[in-house]
PDB file of N, CA and C in Angstrom:
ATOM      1  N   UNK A   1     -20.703 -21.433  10.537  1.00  0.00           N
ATOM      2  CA  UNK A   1     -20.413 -21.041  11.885  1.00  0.00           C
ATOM      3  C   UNK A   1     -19.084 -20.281  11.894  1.00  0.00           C
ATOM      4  N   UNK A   2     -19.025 -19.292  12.625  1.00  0.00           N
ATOM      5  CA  UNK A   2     -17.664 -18.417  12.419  1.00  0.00           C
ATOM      6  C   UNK A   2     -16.954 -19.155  13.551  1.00  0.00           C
ATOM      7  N   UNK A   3     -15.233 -18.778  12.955  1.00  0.00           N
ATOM      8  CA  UNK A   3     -14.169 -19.480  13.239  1.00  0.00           C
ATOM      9  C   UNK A   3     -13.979 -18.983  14.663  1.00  0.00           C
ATOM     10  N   UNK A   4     -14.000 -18.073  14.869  1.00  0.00           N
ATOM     11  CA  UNK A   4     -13.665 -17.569  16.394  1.00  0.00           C
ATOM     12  C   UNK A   4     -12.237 -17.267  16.575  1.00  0.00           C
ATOM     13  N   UNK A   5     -11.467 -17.072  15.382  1.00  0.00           N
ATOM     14  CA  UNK A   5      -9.987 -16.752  15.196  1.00  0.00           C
ATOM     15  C   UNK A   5      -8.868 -16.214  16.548  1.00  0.00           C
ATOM     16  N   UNK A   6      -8.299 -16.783  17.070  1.00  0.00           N
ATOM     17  CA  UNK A   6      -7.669 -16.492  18.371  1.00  0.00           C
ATOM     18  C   UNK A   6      -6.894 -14.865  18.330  1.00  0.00           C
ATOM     19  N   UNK A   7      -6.386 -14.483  17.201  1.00  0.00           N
ATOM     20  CA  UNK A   7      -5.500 -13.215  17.348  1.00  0.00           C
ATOM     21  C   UNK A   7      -5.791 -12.286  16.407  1.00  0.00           C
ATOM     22  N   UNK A   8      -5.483 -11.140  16.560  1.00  0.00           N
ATOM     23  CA  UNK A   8      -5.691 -10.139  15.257  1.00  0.00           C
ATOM     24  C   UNK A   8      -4.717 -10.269  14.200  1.00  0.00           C
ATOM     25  N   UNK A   9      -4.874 -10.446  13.202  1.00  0.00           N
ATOM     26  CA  UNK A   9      -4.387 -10.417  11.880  1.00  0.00           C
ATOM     27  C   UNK A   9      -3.227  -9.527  12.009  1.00  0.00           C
ATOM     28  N   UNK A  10      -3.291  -8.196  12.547  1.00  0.00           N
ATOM     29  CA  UNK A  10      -2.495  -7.192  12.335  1.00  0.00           C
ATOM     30  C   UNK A  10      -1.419  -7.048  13.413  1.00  0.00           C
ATOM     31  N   UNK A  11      -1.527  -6.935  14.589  1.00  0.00           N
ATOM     32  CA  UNK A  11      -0.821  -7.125  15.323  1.00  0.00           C
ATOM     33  C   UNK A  11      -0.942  -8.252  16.439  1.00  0.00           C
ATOM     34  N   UNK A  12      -1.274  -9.288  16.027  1.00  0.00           N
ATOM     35  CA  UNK A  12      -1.006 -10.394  16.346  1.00  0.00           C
ATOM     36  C   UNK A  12      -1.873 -10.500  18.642  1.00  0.00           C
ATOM     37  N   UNK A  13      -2.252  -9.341  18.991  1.00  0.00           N
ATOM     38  CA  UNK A  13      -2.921  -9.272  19.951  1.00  0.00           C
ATOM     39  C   UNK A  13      -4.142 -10.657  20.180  1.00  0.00           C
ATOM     40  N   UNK A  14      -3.871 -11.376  21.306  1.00  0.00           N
ATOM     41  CA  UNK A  14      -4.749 -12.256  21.421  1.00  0.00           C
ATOM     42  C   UNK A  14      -6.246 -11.740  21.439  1.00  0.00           C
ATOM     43  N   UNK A  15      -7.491 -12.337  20.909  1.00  0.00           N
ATOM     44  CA  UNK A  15      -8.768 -12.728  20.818  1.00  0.00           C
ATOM     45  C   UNK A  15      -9.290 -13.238  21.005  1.00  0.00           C
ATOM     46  N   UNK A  16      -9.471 -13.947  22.552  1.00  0.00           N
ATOM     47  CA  UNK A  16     -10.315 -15.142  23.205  1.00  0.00           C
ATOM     48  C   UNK A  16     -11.924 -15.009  22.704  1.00  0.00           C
ATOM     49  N   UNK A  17     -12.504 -16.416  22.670  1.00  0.00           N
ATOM     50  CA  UNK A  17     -13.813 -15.636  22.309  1.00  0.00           C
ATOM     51  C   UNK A  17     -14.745 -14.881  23.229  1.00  0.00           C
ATOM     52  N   UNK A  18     -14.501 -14.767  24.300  1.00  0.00           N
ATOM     53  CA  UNK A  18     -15.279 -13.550  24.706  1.00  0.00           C
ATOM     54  C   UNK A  18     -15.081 -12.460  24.399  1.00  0.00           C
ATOM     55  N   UNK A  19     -14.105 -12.151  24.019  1.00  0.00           N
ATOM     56  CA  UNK A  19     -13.568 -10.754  23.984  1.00  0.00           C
ATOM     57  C   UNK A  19     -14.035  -9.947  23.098  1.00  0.00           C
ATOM     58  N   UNK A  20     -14.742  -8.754  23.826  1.00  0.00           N
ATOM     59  CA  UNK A  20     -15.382  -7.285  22.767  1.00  0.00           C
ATOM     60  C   UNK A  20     -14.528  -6.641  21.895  1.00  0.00           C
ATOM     61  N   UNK A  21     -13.470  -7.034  21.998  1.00  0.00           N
ATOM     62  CA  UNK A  21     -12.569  -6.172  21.293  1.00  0.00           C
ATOM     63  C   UNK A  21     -11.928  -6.716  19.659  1.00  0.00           C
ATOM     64  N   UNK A  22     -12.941  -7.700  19.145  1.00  0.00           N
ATOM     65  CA  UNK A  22     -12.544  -9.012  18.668  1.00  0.00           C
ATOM     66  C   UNK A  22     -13.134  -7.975  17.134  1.00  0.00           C
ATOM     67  N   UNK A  23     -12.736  -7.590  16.023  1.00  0.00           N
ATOM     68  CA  UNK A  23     -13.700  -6.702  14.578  1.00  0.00           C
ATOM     69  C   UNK A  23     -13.445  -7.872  13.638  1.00  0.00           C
ATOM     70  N   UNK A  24     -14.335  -8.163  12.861  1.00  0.00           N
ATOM     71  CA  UNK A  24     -13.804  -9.658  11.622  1.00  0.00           C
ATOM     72  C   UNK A  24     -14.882  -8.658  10.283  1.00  0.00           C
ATOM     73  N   UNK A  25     -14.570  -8.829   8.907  1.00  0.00           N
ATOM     74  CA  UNK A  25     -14.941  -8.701   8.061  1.00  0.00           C
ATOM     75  C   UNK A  25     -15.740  -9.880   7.188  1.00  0.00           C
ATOM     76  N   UNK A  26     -16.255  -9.240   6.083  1.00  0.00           N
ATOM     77  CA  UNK A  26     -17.065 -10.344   5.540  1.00  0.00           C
ATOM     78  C   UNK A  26     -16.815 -11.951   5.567  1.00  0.00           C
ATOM     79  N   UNK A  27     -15.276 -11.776   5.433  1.00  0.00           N
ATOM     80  CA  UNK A  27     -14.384 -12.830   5.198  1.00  0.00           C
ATOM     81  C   UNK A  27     -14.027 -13.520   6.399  1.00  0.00           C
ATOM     82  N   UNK A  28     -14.649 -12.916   7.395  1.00  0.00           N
ATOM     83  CA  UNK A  28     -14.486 -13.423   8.966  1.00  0.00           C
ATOM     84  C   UNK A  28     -12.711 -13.379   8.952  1.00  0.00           C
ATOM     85  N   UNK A  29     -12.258 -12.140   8.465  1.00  0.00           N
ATOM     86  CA  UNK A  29     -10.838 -12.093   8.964  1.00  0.00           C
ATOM     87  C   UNK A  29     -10.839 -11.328  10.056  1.00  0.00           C
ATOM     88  N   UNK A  30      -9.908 -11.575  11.067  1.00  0.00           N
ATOM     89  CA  UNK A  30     -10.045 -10.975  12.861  1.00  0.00           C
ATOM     90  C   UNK A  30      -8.908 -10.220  13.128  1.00  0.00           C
ATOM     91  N   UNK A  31      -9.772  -8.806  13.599  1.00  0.00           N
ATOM     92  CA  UNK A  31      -8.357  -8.168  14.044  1.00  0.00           C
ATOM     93  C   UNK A  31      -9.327  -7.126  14.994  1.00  0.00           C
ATOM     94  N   UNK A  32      -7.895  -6.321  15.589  1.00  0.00           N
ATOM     95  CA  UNK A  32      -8.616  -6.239  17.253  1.00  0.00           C
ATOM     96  C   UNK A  32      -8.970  -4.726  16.792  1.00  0.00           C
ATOM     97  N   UNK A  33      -9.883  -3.823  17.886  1.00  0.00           N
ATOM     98  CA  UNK A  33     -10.279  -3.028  17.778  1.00  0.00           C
ATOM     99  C   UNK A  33      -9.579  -1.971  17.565  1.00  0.00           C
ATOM    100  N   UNK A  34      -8.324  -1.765  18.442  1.00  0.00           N
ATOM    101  CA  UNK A  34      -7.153  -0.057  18.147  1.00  0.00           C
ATOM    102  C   UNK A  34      -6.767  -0.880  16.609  1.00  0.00           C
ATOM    103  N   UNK A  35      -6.723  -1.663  16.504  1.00  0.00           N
ATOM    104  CA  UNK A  35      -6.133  -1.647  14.719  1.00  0.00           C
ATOM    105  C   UNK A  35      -7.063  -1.131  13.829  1.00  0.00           C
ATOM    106  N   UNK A  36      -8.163  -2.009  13.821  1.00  0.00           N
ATOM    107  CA  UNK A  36      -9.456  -1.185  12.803  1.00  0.00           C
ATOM    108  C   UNK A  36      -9.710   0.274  12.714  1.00  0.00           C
ATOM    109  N   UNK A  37      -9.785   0.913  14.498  1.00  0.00           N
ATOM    110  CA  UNK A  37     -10.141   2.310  14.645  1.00  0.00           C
ATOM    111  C   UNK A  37      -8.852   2.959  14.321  1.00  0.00           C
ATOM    112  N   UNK A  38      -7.190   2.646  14.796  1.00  0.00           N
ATOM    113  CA  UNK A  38      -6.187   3.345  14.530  1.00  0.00           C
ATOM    114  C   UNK A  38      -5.638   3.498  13.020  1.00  0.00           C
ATOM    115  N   UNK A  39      -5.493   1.826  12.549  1.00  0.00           N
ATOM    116  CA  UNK A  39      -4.337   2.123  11.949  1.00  0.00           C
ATOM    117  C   UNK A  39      -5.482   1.569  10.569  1.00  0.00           C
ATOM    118  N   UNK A  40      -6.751   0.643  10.519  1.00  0.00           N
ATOM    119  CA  UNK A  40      -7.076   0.524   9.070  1.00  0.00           C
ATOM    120  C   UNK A  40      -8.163   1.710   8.786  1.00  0.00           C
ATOM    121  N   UNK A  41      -8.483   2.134   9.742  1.00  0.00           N
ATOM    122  CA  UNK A  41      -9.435   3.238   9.659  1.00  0.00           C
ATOM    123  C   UNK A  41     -10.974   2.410   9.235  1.00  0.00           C
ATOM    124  N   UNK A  42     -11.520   1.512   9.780  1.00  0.00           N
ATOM    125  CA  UNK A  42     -12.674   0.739   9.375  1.00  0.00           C
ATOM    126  C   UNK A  42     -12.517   0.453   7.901  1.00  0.00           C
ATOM    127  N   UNK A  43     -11.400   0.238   7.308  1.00  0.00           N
ATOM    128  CA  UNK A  43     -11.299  -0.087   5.650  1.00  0.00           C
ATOM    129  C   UNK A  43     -10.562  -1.376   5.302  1.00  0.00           C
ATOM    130  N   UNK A  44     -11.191  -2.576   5.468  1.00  0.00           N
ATOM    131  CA  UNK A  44     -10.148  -3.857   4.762  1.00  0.00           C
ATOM    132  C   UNK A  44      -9.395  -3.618   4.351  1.00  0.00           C
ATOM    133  N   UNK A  45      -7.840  -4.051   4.562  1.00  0.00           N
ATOM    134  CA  UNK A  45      -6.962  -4.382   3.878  1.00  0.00           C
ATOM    135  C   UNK A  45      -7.202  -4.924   2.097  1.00  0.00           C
ATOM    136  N   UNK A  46      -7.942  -5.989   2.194  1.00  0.00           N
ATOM    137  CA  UNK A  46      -8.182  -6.797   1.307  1.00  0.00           C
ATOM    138  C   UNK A  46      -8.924  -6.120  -0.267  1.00  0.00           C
ATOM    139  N   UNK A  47     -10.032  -6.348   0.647  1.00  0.00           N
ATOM    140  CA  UNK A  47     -11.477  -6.073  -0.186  1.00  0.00           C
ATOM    141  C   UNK A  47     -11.793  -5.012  -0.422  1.00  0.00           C
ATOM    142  N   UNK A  48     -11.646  -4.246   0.966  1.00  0.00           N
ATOM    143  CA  UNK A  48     -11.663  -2.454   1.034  1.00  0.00           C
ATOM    144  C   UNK A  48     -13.402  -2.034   2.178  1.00  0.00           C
ATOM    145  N   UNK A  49     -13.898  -3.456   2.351  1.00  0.00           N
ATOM    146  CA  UNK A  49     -14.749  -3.179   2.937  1.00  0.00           C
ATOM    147  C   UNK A  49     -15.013  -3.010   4.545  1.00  0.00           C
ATOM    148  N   UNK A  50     -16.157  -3.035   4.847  1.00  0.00           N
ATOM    149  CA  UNK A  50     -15.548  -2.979   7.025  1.00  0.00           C
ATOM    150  C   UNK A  50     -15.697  -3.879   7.428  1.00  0.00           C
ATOM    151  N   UNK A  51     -15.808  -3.294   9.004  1.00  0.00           N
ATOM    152  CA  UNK A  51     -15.498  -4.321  10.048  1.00  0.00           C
ATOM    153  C   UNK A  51     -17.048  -4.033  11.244  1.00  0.00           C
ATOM    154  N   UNK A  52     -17.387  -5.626  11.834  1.00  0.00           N
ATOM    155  CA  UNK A  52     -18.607  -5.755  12.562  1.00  0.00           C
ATOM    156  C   UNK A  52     -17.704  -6.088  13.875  1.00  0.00           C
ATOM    157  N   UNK A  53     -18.139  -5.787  15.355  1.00  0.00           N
ATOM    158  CA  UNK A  53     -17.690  -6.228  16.401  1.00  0.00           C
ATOM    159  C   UNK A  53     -17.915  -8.178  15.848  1.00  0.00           C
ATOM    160  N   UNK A  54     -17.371  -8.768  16.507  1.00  0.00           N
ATOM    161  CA  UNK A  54     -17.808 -10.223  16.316  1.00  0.00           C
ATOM    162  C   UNK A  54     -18.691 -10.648  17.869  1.00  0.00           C
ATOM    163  N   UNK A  55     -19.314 -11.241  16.918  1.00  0.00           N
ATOM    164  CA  UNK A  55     -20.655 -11.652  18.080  1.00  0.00           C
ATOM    165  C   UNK A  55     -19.734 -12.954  19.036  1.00  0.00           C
ATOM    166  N   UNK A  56     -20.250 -12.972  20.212  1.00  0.00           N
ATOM    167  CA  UNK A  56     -19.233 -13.741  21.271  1.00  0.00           C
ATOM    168  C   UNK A  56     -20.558 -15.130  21.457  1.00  0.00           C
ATOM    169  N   UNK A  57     -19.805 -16.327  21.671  1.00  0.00           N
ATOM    170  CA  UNK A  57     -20.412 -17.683  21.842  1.00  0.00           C
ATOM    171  C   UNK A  57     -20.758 -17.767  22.927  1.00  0.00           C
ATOM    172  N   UNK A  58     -21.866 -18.278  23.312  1.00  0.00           N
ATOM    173  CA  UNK A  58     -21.938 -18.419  24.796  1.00  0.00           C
ATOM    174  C   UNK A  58     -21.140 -19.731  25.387  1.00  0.00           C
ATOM    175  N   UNK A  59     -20.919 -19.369  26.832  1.00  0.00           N
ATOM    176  CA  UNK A  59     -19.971 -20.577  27.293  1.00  0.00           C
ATOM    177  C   UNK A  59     -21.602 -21.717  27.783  1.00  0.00           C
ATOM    178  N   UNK A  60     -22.608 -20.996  28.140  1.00  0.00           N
ATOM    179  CA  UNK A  60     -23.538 -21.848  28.801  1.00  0.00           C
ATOM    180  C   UNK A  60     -24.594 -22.025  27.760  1.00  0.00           C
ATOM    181  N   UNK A  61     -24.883 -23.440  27.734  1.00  0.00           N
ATOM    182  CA  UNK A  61     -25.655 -24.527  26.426  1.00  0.00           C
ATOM    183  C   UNK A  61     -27.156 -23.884  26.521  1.00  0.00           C
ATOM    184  N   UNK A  62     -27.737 -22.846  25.891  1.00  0.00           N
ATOM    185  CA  UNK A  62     -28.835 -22.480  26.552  1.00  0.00           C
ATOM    186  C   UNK A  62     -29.773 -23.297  25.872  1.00  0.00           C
ATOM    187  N   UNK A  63     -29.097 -24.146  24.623  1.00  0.00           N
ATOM    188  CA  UNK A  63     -29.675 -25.163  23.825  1.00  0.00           C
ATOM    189  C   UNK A  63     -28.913 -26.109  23.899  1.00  0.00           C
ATOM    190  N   UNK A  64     -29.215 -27.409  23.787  1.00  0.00           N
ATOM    191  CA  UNK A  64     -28.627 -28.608  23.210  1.00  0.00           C
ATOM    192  C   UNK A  64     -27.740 -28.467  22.587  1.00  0.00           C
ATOM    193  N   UNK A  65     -26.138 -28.350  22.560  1.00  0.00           N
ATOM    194  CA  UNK A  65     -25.002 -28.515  21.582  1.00  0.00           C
ATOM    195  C   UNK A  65     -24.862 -27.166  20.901  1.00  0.00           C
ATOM    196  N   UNK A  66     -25.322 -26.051  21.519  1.00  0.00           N
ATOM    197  CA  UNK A  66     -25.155 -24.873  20.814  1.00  0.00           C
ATOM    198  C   UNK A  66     -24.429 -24.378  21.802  1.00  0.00           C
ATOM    199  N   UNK A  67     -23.014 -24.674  22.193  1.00  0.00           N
ATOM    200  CA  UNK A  67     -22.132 -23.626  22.929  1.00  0.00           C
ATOM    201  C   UNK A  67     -20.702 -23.592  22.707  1.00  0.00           C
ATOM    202  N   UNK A  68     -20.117 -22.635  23.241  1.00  0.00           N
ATOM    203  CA  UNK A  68     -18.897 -22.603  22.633  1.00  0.00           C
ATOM    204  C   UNK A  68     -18.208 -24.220  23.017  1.00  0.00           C
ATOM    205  N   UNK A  69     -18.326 -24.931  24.102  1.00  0.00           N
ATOM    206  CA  UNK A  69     -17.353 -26.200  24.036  1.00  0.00           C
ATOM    207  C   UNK A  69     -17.969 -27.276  23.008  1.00  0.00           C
ATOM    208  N   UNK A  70     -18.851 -27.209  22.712  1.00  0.00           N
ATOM    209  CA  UNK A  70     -19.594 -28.177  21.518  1.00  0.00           C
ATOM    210  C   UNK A  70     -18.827 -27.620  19.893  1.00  0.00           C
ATOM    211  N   UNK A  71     -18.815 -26.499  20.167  1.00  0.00           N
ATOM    212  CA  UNK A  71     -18.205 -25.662  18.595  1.00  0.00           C
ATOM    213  C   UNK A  71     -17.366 -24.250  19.476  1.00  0.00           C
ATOM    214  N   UNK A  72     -16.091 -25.033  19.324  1.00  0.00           N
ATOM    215  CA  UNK A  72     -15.080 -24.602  20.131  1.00  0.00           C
ATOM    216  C   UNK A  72     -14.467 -23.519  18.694  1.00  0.00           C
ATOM    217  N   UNK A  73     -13.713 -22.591  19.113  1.00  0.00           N
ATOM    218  CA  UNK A  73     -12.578 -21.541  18.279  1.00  0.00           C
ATOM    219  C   UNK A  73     -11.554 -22.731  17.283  1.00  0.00           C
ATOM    220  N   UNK A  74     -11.280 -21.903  16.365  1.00  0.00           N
ATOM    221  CA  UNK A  74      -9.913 -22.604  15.463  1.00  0.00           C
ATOM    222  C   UNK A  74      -8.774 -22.478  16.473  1.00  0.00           C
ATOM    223  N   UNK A  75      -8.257 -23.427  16.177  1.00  0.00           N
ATOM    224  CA  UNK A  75      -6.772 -23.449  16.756  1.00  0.00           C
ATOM    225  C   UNK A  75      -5.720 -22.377  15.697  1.00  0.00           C
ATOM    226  N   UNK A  76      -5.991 -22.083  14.506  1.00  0.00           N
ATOM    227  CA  UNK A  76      -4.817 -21.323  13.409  1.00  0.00           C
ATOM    228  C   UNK A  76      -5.098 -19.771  14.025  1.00  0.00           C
ATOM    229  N   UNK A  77      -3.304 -19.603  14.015  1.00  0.00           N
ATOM    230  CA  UNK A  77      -3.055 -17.968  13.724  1.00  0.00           C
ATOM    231  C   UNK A  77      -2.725 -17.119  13.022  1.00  0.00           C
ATOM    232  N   UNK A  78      -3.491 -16.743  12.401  1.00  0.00           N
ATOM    233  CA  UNK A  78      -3.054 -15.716  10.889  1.00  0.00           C
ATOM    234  C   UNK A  78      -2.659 -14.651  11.331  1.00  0.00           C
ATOM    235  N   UNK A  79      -1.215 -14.678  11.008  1.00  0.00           N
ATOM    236  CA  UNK A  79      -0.795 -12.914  11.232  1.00  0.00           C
ATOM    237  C   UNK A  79      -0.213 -12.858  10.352  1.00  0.00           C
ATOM    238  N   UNK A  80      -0.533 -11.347   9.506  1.00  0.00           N
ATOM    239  CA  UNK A  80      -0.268 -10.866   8.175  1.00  0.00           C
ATOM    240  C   UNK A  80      -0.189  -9.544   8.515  1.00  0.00           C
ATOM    241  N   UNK A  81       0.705  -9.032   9.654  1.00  0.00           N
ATOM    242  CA  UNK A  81       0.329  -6.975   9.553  1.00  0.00           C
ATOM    243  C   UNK A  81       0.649  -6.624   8.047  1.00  0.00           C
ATOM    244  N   UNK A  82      -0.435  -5.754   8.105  1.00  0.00           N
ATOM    245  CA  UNK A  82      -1.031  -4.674   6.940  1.00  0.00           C
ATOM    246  C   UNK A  82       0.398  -4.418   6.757  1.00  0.00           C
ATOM    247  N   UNK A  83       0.547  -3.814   5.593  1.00  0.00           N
ATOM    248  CA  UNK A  83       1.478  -2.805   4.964  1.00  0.00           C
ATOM    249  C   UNK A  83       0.722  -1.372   4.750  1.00  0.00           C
ATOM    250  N   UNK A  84       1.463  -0.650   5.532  1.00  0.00           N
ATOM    251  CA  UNK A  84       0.829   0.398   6.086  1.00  0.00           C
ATOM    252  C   UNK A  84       0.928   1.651   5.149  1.00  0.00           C
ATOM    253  N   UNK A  85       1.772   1.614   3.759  1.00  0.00           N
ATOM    254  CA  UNK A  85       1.695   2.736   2.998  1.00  0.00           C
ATOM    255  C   UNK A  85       0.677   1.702   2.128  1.00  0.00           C
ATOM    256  N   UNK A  86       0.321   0.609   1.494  1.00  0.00           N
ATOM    257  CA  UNK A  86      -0.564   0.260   0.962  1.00  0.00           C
ATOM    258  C   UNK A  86      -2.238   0.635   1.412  1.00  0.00           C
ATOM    259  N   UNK A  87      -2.036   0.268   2.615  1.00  0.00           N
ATOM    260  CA  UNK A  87      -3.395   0.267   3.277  1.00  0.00           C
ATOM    261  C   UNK A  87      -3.772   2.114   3.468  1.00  0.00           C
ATOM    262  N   UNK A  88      -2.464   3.010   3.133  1.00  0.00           N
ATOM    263  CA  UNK A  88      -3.270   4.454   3.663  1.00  0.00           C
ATOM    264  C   UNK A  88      -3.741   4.892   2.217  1.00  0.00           C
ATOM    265  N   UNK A  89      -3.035   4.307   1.122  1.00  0.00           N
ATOM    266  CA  UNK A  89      -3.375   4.583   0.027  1.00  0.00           C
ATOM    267  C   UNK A  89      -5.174   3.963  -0.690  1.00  0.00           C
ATOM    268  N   UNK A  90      -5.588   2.847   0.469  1.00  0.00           N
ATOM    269  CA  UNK A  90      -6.744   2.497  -0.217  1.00  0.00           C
ATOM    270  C   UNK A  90      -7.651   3.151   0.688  1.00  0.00           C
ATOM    271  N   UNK A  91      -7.313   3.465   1.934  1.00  0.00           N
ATOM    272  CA  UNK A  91      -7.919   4.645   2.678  1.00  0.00           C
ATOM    273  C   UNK A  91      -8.404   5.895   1.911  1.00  0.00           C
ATOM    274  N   UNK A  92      -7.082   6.086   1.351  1.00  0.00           N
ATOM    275  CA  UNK A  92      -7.479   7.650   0.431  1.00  0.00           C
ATOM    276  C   UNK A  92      -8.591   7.152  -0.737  1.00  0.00           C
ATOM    277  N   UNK A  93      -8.721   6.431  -1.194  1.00  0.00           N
ATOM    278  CA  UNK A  93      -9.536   6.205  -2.266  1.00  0.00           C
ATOM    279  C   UNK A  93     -11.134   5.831  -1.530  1.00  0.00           C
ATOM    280  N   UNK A  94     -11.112   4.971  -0.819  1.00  0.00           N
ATOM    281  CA  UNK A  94     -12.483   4.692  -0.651  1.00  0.00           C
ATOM    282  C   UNK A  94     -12.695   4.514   1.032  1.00  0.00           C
ATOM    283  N   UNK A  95     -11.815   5.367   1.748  1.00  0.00           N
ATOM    284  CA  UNK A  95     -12.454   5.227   3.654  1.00  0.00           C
ATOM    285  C   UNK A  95     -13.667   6.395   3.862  1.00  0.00           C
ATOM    286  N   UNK A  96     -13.472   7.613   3.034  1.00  0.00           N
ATOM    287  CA  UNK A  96     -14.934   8.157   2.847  1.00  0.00           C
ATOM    288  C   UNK A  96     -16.369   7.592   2.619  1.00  0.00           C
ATOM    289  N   UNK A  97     -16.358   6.751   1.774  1.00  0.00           N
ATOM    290  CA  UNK A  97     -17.243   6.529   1.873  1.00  0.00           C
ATOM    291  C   UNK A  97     -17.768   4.912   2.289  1.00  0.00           C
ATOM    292  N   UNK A  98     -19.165   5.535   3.227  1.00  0.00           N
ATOM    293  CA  UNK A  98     -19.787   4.390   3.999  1.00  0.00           C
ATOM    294  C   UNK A  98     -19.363   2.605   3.505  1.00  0.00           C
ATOM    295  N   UNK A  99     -19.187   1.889   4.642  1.00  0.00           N
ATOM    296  CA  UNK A  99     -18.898   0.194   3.741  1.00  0.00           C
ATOM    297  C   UNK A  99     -20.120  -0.195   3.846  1.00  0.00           C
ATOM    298  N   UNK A 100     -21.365   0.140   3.771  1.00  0.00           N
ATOM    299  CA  UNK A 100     -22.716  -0.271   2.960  1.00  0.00           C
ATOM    300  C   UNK A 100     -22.282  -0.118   1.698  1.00  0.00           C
ATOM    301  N   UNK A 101     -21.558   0.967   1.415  1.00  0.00           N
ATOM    302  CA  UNK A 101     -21.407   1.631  -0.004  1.00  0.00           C
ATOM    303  C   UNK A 101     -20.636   1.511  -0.909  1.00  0.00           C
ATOM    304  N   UNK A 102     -19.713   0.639  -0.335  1.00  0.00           N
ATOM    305  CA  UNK A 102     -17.849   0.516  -1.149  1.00  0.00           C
ATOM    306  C   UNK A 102     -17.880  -0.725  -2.065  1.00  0.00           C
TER     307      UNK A 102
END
């Protein structure tokens, strides 16, 4: 079950779980949308791979114990902003091509 991570990794911008603006990678690491589109260019920090909108929990049980207050968000805040001459340098190597492909 994904964590539902409260803030973006990068600039530390809150991420309630409703929120559309919420991008997480394979690794379900969370960071908000102007970071992915501005500053990582859809390219992990990490791994080098992308980013999926994160799917939002529903607040209403449309099943038995399947809602967000039954399986509530993490309480931890990971903030780690990118290092931004690292991250343009793995841009140059592999943001061309597709993250099906990287």
């Amino acid at each position: 079950m994904l964590e539902l991570r409260p803030i973006c990794e990068n600039c530390a911008a809150d991420l309630p779980p409703a929120s559309v603006d919420a991008r997480i990678c394979s690794y379900e690491c969370t960071f908000c949308h102007d970071c992915v589109d501005g500053i990582l260019e859809n390219v992990y920090p990490n791994c080098g791979g992308g980013f999926v909108p994160r799917p939002i929990r529903p607040v209403q049980a449309w099943r038995e114990g399947v809602t967000l207050s039954a399986n509530p968000p993490v309480g931890k805040r990971n903030h780690h902003p990118v290092a931004r001459d690292d991250q343009r340098g793995l841009i140059a190597r592999v943001g061309r091509i597709a993250p099906e492909n990287r």
